[in-house]
PDB file of N, CA and C in Angstrom:
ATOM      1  N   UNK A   1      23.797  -7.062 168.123  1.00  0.00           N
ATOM      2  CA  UNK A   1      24.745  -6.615 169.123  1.00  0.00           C
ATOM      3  C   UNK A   1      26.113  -6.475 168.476  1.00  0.00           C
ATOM      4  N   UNK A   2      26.859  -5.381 168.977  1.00  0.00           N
ATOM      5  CA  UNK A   2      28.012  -5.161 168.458  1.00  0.00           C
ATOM      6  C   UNK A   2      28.939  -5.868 169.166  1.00  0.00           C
ATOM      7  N   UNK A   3      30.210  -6.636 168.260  1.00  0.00           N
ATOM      8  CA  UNK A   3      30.907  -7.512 168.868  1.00  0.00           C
ATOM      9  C   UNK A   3      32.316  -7.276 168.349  1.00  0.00           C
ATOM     10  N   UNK A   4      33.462  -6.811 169.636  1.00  0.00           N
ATOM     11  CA  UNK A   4      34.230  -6.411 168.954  1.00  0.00           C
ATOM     12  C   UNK A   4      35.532  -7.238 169.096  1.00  0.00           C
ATOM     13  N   UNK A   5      36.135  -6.896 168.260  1.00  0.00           N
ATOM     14  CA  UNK A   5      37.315  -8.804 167.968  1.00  0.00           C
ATOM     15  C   UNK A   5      38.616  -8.030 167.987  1.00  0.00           C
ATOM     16  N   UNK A   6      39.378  -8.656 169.118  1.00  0.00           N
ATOM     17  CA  UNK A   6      40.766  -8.061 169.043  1.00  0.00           C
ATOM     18  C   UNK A   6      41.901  -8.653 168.672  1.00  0.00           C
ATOM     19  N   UNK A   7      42.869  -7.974 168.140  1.00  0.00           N
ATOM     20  CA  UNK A   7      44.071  -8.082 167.205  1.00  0.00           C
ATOM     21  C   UNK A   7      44.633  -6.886 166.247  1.00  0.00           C
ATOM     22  N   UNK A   8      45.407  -7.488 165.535  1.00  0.00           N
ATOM     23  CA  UNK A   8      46.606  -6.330 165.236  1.00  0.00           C
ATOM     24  C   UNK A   8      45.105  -5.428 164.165  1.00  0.00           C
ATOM     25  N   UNK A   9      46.057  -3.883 164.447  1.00  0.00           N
ATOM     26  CA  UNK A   9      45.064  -3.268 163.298  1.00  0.00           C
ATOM     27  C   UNK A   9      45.689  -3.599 162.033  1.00  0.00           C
ATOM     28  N   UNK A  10      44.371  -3.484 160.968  1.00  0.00           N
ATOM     29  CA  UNK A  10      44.598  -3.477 159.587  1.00  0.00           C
ATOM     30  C   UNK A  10      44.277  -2.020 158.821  1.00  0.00           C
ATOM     31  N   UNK A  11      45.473  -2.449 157.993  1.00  0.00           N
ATOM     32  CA  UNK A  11      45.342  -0.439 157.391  1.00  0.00           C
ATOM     33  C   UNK A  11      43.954  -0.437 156.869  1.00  0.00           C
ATOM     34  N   UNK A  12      43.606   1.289 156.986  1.00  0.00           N
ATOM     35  CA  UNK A  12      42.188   1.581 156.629  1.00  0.00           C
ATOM     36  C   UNK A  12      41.954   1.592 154.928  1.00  0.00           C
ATOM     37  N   UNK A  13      42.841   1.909 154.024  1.00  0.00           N
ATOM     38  CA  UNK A  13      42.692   1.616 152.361  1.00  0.00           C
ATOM     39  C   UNK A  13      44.271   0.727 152.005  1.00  0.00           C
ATOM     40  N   UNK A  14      43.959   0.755 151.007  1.00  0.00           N
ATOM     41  CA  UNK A  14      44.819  -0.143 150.282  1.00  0.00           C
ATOM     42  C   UNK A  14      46.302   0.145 149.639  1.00  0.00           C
ATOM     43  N   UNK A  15      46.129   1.825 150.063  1.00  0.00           N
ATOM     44  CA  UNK A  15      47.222   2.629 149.261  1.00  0.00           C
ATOM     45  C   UNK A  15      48.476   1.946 149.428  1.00  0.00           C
ATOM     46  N   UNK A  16      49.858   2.303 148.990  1.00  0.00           N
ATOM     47  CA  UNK A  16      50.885   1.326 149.338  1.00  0.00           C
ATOM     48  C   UNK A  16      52.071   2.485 149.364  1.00  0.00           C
ATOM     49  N   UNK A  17      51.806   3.384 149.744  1.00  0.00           N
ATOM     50  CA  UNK A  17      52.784   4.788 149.938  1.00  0.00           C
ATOM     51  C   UNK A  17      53.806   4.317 150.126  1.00  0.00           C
ATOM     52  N   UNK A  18      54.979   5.213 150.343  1.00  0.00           N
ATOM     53  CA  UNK A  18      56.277   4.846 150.812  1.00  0.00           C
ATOM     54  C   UNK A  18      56.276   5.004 152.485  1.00  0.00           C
ATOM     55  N   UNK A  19      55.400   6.223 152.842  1.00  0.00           N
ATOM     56  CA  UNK A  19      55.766   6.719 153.974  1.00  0.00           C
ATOM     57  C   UNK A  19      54.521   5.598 154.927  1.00  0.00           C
ATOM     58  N   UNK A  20      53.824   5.288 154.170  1.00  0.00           N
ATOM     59  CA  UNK A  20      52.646   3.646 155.032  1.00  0.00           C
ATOM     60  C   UNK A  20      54.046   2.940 155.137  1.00  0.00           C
ATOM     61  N   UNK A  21      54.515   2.772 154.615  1.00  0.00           N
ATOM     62  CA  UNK A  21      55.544   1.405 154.460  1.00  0.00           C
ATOM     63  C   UNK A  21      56.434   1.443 155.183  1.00  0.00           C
ATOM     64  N   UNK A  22      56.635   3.250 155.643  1.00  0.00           N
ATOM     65  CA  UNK A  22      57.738   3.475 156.602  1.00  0.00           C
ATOM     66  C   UNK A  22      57.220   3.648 158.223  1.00  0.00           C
ATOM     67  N   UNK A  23      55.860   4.211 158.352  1.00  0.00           N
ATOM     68  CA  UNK A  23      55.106   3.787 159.565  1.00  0.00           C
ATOM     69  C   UNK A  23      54.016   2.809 159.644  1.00  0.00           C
ATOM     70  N   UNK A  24      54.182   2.481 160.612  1.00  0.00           N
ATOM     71  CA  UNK A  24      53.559   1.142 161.090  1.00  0.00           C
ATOM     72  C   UNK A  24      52.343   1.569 162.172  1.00  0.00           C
ATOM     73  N   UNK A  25      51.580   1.151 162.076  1.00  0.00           N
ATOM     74  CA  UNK A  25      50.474   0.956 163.457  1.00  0.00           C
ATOM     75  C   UNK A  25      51.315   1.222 164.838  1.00  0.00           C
ATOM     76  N   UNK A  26      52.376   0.474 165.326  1.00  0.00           N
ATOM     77  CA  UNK A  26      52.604   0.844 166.325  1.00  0.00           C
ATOM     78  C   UNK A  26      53.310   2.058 166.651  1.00  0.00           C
ATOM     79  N   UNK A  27      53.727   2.880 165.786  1.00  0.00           N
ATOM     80  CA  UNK A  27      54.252   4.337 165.553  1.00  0.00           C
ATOM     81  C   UNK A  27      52.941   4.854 165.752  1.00  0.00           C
ATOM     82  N   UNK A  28      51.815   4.895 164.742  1.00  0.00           N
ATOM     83  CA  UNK A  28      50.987   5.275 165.464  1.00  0.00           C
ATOM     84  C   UNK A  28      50.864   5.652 166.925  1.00  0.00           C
ATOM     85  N   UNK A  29      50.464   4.322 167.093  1.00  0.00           N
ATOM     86  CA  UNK A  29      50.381   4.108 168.852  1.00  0.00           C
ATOM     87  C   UNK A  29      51.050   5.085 169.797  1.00  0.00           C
ATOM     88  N   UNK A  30      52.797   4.741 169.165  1.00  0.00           N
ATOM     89  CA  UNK A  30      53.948   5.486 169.995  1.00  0.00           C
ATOM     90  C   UNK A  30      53.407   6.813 170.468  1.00  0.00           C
ATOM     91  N   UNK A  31      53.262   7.769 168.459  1.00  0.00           N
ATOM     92  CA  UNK A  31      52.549   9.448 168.814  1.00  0.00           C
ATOM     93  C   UNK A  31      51.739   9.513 169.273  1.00  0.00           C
ATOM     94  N   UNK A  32      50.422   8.389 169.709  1.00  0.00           N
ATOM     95  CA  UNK A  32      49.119   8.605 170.432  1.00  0.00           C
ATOM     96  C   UNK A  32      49.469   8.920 171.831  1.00  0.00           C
ATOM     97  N   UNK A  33      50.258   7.682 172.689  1.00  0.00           N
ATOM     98  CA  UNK A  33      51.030   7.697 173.525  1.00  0.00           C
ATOM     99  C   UNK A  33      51.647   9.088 174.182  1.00  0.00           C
ATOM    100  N   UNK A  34      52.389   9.146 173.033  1.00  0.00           N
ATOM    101  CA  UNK A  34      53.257  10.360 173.657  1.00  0.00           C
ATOM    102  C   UNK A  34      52.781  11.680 173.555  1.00  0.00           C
ATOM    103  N   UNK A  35      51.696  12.047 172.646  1.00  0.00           N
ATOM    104  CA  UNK A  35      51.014  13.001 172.652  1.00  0.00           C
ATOM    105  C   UNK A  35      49.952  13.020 173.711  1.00  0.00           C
ATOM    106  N   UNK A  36      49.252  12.088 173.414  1.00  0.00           N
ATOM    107  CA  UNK A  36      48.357  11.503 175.141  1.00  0.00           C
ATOM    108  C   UNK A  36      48.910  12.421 176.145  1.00  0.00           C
ATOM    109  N   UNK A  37      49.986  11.781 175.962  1.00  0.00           N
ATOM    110  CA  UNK A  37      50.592  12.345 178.078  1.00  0.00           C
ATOM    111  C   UNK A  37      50.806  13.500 177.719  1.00  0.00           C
ATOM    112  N   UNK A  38      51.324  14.222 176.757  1.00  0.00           N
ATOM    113  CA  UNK A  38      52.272  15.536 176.802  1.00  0.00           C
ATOM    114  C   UNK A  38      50.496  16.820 177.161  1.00  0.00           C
ATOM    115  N   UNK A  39      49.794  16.873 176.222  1.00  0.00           N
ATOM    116  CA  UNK A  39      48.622  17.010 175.717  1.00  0.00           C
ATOM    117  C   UNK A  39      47.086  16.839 176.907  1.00  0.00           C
ATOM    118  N   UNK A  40      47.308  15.815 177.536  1.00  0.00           N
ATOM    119  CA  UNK A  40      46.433  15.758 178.218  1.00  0.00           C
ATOM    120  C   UNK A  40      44.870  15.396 177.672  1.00  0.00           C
ATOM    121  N   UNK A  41      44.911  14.614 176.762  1.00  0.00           N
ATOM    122  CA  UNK A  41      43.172  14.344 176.613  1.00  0.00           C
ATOM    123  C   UNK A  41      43.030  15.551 175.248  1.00  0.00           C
ATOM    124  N   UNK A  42      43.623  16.713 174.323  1.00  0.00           N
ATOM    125  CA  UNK A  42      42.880  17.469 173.987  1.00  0.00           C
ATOM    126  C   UNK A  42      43.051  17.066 172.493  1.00  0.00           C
ATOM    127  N   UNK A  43      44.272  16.078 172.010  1.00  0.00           N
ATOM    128  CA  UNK A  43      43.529  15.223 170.782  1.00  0.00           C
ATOM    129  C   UNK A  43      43.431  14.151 170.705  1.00  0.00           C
ATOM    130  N   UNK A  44      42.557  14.034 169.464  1.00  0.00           N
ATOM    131  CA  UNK A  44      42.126  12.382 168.963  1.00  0.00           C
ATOM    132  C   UNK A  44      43.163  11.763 168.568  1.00  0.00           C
ATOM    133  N   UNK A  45      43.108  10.817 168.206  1.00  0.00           N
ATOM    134  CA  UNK A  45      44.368   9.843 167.527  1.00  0.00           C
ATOM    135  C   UNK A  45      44.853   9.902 166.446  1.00  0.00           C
ATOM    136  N   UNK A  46      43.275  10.237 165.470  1.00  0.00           N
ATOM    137  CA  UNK A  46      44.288  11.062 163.898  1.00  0.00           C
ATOM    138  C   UNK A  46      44.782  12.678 164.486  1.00  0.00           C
ATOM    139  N   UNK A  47      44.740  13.566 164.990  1.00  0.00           N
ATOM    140  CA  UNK A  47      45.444  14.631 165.003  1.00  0.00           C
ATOM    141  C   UNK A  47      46.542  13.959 165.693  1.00  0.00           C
ATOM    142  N   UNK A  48      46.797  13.698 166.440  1.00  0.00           N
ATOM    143  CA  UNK A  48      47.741  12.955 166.961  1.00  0.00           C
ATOM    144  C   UNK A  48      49.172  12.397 165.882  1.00  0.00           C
ATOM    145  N   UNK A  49      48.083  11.485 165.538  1.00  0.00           N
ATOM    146  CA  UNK A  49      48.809  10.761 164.221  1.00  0.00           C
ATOM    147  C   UNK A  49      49.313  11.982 162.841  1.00  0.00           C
ATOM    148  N   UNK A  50      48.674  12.878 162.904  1.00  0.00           N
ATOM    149  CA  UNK A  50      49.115  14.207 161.753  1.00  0.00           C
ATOM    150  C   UNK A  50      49.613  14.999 162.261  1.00  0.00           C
ATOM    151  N   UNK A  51      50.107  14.945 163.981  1.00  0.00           N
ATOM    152  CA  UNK A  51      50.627  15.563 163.934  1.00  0.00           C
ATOM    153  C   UNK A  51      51.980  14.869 164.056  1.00  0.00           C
ATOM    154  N   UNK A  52      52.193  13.861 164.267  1.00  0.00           N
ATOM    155  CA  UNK A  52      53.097  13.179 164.239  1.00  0.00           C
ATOM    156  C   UNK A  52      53.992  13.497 162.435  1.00  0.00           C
ATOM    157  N   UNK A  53      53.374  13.171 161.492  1.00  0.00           N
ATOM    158  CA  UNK A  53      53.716  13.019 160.176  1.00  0.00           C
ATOM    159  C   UNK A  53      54.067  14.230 159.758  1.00  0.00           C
ATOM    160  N   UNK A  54      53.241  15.536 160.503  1.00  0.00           N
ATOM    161  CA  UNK A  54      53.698  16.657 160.217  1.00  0.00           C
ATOM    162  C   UNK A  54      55.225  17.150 160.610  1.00  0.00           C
ATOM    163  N   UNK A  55      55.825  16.216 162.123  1.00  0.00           N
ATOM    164  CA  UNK A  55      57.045  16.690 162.706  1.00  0.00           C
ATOM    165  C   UNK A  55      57.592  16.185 161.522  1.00  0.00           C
ATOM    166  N   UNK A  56      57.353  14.892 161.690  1.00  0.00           N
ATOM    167  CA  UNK A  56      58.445  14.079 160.381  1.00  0.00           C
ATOM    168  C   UNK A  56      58.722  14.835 159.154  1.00  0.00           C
ATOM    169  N   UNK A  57      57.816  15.277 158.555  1.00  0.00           N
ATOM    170  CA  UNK A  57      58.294  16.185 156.867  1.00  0.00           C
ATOM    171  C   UNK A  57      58.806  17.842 157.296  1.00  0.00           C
ATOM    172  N   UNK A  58      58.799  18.015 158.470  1.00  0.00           N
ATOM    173  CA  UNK A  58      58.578  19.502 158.687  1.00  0.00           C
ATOM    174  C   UNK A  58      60.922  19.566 159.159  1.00  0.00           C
ATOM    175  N   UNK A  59      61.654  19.053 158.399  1.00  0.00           N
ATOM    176  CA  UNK A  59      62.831  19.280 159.144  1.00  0.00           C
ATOM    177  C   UNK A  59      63.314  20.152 158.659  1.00  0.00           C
ATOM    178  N   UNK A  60      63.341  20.656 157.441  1.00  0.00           N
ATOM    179  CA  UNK A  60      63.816  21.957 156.744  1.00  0.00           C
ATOM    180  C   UNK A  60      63.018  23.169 156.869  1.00  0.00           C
ATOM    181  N   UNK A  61      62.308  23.334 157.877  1.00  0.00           N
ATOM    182  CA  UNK A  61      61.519  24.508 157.514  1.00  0.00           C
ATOM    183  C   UNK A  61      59.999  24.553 157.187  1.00  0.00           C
ATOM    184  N   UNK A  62      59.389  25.331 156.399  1.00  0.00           N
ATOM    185  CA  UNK A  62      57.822  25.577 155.997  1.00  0.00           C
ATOM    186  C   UNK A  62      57.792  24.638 155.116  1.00  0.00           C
ATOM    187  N   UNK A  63      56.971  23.676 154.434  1.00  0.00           N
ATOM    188  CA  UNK A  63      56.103  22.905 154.106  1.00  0.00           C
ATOM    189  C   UNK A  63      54.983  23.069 153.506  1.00  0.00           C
ATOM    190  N   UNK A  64      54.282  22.764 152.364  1.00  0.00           N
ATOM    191  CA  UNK A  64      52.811  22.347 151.586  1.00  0.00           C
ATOM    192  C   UNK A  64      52.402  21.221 151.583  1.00  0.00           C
ATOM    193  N   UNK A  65      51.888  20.982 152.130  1.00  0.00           N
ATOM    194  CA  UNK A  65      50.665  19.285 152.269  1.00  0.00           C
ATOM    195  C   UNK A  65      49.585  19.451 151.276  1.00  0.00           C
ATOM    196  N   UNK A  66      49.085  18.368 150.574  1.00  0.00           N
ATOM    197  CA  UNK A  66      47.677  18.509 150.019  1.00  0.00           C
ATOM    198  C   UNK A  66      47.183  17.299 151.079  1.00  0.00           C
ATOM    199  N   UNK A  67      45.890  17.664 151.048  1.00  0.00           N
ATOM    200  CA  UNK A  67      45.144  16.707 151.935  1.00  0.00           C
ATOM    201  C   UNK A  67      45.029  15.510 151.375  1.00  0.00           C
ATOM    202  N   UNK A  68      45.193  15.349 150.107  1.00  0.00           N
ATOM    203  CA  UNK A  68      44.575  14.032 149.815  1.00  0.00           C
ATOM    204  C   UNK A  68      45.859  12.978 149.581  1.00  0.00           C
ATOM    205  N   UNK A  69      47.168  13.554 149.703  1.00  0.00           N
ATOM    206  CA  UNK A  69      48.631  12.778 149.976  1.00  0.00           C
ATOM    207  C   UNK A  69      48.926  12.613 151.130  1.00  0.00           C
ATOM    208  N   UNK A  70      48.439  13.326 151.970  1.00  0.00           N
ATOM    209  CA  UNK A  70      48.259  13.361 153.588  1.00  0.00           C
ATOM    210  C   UNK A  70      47.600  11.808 154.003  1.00  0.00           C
ATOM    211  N   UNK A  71      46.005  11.847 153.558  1.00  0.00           N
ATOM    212  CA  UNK A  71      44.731  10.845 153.644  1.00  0.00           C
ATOM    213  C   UNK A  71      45.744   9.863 152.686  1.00  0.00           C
ATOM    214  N   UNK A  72      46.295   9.507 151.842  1.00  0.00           N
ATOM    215  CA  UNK A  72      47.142   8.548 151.231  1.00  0.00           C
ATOM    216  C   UNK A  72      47.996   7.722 152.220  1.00  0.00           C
ATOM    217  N   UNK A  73      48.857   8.708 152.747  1.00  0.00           N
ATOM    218  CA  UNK A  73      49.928   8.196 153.174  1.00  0.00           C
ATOM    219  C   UNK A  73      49.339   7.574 154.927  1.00  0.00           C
ATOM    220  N   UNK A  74      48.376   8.455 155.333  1.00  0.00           N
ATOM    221  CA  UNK A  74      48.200   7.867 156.327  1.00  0.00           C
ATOM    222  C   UNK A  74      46.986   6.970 156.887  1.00  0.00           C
ATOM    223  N   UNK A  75      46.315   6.864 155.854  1.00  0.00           N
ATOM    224  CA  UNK A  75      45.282   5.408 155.936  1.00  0.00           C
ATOM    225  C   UNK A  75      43.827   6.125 156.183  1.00  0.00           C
ATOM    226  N   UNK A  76      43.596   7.466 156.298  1.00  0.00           N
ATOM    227  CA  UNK A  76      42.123   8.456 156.353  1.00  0.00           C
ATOM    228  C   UNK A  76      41.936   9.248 155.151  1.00  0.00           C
ATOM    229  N   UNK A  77      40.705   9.764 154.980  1.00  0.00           N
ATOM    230  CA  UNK A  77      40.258  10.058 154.164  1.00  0.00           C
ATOM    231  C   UNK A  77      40.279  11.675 154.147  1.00  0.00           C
ATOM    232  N   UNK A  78      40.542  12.308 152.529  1.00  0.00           N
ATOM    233  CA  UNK A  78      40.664  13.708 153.048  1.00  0.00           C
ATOM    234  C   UNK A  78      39.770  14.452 153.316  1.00  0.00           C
ATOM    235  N   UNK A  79      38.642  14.144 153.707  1.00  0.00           N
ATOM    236  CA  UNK A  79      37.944  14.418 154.755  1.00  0.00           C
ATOM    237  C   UNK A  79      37.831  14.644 155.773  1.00  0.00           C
ATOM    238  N   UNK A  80      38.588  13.376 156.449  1.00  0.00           N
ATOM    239  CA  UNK A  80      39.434  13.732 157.634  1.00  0.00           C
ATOM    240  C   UNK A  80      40.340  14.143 157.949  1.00  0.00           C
ATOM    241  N   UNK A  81      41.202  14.756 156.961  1.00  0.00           N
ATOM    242  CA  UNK A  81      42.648  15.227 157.112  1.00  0.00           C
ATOM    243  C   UNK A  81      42.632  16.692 157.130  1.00  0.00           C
ATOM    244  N   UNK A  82      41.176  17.430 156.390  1.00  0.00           N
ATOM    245  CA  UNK A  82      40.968  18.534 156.115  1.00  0.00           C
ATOM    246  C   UNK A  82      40.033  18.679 157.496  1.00  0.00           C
ATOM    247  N   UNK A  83      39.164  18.273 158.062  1.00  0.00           N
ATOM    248  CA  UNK A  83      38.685  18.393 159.663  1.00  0.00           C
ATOM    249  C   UNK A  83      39.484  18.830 160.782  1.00  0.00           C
ATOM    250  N   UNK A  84      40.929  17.694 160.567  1.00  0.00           N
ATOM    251  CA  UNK A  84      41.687  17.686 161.776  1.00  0.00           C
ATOM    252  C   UNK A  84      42.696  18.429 161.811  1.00  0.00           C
ATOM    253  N   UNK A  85      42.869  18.657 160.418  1.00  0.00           N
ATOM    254  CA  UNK A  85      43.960  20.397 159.941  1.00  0.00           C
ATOM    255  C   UNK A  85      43.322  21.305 160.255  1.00  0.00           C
ATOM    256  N   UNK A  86      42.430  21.662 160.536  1.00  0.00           N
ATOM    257  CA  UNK A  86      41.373  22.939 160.732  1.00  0.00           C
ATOM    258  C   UNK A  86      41.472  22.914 162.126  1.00  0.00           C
ATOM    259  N   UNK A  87      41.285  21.916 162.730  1.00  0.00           N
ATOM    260  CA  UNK A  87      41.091  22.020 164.247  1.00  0.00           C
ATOM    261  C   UNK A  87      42.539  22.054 164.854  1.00  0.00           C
ATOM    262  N   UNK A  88      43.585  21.721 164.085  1.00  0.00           N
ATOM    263  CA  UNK A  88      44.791  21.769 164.725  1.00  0.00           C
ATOM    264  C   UNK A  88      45.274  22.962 164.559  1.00  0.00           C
ATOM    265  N   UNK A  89      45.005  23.789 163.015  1.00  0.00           N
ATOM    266  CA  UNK A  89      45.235  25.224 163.040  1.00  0.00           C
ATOM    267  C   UNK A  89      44.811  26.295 164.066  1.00  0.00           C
ATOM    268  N   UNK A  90      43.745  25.761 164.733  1.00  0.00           N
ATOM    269  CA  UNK A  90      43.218  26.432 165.748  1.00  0.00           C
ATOM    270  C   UNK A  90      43.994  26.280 167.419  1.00  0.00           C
ATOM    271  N   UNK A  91      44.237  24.704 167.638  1.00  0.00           N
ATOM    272  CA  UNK A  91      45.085  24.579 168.775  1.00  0.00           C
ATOM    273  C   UNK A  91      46.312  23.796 169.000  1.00  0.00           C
ATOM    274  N   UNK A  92      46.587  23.643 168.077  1.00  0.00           N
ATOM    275  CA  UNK A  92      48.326  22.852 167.687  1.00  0.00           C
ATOM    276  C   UNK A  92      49.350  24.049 168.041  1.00  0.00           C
ATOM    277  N   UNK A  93      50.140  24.124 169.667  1.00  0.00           N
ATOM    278  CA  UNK A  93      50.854  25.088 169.817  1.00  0.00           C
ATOM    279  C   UNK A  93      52.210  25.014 169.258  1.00  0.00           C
ATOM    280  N   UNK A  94      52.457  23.630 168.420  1.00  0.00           N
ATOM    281  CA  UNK A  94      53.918  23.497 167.217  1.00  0.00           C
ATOM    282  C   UNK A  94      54.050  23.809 165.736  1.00  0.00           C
ATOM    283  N   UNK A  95      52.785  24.143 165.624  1.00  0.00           N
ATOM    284  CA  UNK A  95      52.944  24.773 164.104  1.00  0.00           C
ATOM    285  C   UNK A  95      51.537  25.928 164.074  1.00  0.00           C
ATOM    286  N   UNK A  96      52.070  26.133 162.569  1.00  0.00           N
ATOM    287  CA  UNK A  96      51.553  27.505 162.650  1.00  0.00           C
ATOM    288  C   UNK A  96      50.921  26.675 161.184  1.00  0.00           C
ATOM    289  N   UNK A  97      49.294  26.452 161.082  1.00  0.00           N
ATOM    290  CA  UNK A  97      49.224  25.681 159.629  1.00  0.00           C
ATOM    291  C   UNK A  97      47.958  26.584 159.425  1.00  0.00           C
ATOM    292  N   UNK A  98      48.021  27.039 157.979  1.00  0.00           N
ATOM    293  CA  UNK A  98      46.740  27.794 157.391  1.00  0.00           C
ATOM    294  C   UNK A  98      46.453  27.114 155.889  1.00  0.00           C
ATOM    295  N   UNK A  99      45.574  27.037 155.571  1.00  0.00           N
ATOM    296  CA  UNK A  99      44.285  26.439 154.569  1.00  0.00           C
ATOM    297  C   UNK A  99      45.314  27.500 153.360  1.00  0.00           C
ATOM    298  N   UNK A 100      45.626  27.287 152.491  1.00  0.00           N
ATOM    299  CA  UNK A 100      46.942  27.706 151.428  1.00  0.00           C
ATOM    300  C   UNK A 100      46.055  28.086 149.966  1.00  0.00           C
ATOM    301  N   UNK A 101      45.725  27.117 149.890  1.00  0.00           N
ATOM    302  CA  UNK A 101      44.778  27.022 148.259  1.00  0.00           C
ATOM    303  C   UNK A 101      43.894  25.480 148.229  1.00  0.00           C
ATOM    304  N   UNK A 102      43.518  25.301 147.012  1.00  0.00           N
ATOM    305  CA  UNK A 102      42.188  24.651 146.839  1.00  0.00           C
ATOM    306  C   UNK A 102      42.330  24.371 144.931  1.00  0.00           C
ATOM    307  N   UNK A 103      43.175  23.155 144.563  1.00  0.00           N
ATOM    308  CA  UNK A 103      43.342  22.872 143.395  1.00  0.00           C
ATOM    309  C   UNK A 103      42.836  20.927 143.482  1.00  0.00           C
ATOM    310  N   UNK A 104      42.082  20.822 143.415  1.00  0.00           N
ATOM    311  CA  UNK A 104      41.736  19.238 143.658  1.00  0.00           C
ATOM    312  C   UNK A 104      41.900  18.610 144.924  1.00  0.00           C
ATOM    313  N   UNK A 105      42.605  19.309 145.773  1.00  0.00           N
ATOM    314  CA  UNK A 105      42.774  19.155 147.066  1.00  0.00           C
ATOM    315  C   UNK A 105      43.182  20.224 147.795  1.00  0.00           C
ATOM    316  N   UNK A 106      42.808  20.660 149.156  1.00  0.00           N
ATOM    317  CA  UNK A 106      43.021  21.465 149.783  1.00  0.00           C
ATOM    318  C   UNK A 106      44.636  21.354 150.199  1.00  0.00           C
ATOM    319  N   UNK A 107      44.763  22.683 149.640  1.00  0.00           N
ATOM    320  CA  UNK A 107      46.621  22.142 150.248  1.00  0.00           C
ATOM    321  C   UNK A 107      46.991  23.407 151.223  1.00  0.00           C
ATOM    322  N   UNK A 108      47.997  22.875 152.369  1.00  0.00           N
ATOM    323  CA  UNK A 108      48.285  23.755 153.635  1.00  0.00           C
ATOM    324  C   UNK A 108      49.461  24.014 153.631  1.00  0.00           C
ATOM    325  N   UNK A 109      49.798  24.993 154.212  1.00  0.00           N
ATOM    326  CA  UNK A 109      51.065  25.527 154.567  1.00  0.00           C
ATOM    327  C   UNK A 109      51.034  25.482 155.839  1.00  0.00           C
ATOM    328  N   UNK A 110      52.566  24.593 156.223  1.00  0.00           N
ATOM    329  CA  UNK A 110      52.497  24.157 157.799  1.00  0.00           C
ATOM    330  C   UNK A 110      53.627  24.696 157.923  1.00  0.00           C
ATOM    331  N   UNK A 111      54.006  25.600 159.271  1.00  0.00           N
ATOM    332  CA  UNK A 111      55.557  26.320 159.883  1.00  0.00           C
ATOM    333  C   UNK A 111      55.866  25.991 160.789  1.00  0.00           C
ATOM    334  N   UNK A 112      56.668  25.116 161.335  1.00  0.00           N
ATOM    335  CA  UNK A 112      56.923  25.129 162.884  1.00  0.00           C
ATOM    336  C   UNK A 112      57.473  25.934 163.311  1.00  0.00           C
ATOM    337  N   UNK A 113      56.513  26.991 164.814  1.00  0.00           N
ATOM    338  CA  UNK A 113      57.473  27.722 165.805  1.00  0.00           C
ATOM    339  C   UNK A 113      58.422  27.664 166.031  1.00  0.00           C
ATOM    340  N   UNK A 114      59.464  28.777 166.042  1.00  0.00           N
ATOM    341  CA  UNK A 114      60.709  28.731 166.295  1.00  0.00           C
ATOM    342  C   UNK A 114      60.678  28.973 167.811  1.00  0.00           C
ATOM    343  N   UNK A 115      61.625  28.289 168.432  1.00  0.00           N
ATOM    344  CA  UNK A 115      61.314  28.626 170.053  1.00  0.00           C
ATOM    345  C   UNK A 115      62.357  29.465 170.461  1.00  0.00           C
TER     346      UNK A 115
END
């Protein structure tokens, strides 16, 4: 039987980024939160959470992510970072992100809409 034990989360790898060091689990939470309500049910908690990290680096303009500094900094694997970029390219109405190139890691070009 599965038994599940509550308390604070623990990061998912070991990495020790700057930008882990600068968000915390409950930032997490915050963008789950606030995306939750804005959003209505239509993402998970890592898009949520990427898209959160995406506002954060995105203040000057267009942007290149590789997935696997992405999955670094934010405790998933780029596996999952390359899933939930794909699905956000499709319905993320704050950026405009397309699949860029493919050098050891898939790297994206993310734009935020100008309104």
């Amino acid at each position: 039987m599965l038994e599940l034990h509550a308390g604070p989360l623990q990061p998912v790898s070991s990495y020790n980024a700057s930008y882990r060091s600068q968000v915390t689990f409950n930032d997490r939470e915050r963008y789950f939160m606030l995306f939750h309500a804005r959003f209505n049910n239509s993402y998970n908690e890592r898009q949520v959470c990427l898209i959160g990290y995406l506002k954060d680096r995105l203040r000057s303009g267009r942007c290149f992510f590789k997935s696997k500094y992405i999955a670094r900094d934010l405790g998933l694997s780029s596996k999952e970072v390359g899933t939930n970029m794909a699905i956000l390219a499709e319905t993320c109405p704050d950026f405009t992100i397309e699949k860029y190139s493919y050098s050891n890691s898939t790297t994206w070009l993310v734009t935020p809409l100008q309104v």
